[in-house]
Protein backbone atom coordinates (compact mmCIF):
# COMPACT_ATOMS: atom_id res chain seq x y z
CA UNK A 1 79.02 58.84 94.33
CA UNK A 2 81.42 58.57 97.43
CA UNK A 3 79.34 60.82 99.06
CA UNK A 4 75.67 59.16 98.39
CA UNK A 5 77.75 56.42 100.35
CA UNK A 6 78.71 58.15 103.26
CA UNK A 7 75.79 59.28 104.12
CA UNK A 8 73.73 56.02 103.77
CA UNK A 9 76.22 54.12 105.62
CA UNK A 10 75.54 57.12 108.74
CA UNK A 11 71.92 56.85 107.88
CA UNK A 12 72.19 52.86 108.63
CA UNK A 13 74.35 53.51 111.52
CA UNK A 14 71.69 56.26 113.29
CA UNK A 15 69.00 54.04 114.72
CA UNK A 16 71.69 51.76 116.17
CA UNK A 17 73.64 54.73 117.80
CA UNK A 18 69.76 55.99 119.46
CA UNK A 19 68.77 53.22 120.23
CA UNK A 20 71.97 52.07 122.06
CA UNK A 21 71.68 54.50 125.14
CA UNK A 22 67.17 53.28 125.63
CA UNK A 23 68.74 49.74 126.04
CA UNK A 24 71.48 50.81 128.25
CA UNK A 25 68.71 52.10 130.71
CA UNK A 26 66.23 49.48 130.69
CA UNK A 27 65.78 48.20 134.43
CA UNK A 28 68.19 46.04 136.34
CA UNK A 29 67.47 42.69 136.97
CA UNK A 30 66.00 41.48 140.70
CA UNK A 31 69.03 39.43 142.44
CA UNK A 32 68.22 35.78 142.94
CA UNK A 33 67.73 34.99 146.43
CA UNK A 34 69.64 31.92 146.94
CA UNK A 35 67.42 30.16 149.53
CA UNK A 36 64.82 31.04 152.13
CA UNK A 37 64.82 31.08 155.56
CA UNK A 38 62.80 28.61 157.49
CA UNK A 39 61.38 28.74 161.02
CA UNK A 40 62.10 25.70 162.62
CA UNK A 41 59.73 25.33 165.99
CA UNK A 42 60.92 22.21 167.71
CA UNK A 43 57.55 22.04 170.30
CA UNK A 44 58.41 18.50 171.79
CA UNK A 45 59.80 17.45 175.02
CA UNK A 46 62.95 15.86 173.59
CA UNK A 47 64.93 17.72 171.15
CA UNK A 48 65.89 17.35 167.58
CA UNK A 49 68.71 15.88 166.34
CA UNK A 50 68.48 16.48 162.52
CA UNK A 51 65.45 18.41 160.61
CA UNK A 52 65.82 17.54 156.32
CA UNK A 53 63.77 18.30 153.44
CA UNK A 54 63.56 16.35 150.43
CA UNK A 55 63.31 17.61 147.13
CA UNK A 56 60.63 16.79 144.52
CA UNK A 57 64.37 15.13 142.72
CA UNK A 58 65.13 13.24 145.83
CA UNK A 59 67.87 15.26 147.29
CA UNK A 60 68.59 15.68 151.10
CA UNK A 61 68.96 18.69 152.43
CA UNK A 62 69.85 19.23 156.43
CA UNK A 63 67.72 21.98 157.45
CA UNK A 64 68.06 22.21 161.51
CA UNK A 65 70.76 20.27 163.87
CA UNK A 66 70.30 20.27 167.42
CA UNK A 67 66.90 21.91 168.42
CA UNK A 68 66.38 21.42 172.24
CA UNK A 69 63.02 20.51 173.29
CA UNK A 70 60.80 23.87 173.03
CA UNK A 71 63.32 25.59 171.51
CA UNK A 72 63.63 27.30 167.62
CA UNK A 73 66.36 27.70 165.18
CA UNK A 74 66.34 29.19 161.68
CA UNK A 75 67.32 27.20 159.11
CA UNK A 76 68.22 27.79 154.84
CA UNK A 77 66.39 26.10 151.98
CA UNK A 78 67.77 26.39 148.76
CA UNK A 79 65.30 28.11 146.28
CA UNK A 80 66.46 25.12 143.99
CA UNK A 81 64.48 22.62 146.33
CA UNK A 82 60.98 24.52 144.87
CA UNK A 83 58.18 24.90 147.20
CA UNK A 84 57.01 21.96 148.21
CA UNK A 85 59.13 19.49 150.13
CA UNK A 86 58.72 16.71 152.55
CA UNK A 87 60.13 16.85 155.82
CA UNK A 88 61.89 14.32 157.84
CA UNK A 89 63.27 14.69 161.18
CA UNK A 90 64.77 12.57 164.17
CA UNK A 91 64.65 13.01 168.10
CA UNK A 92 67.03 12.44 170.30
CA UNK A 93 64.51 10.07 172.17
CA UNK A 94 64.69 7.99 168.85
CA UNK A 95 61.14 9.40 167.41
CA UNK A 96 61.38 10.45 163.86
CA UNK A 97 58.61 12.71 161.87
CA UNK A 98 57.84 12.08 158.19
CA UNK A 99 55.62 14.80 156.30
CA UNK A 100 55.08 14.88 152.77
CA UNK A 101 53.82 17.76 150.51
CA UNK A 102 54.74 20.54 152.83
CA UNK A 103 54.94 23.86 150.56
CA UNK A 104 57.62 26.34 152.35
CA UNK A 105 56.71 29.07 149.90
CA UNK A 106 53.50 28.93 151.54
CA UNK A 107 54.37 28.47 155.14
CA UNK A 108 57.72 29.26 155.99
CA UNK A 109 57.72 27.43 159.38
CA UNK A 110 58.14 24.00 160.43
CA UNK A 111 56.43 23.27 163.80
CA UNK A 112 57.19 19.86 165.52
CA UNK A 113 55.01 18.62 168.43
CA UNK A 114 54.02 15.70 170.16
């Protein structure tokens, strides 16, 4: 009897001691990026002070400080804003720039002109 017992209990045990080294090689997961990299152009004659985007939520997020007229600077979006964003900015000539529905994921630069 002892021995009808062994051998079921290794006869349960087998499929979970095969299958154990398939699931060990299944395929890493991608990393997360963390955010994406925006091109910010700054086209205008007077530079930019501050360059946000605003989350679907309503959060703030500085993307660019300090753009000099006709310059760029690459700036960092969270992945956690989503794709589309709006975009405000301010000038150092007191101008601002308000754009709404601008998808990043799409387009991943921001170009500011006149």
């Amino acid at each position: 009897m002892a021995l009808v017992r062994v051998l079921t209990l290794s006869a349960l045990l087998a499929p979970v001691l095969v299958s154990a080294p398939v699931m060990a090689q299944s395929k890493p997961k991608a990393k997360e990026v963390p955010s994406m990299t925006v091109l910010v152009d700054n086209k205008r004659e007077a530079a930019l002070v501050e360059l946000a985007v605003v989350t679907k939520g309503g959060e703030v997020i500085t993307v660019a400080t300090n753009v000099g007229a006709g310059k760029q600077a690459n700036g960092k979006v969270p992945n956690k804003a989503g794709c589309v964003v709006s975009v405000d900015g301010m000038f150092e000539d007191g101008t601002t720039v308000e754009v709404a529905n601008v998808n990043l994921c799409k387009d991943k630069r921001i170009t500011l002109v006149e």
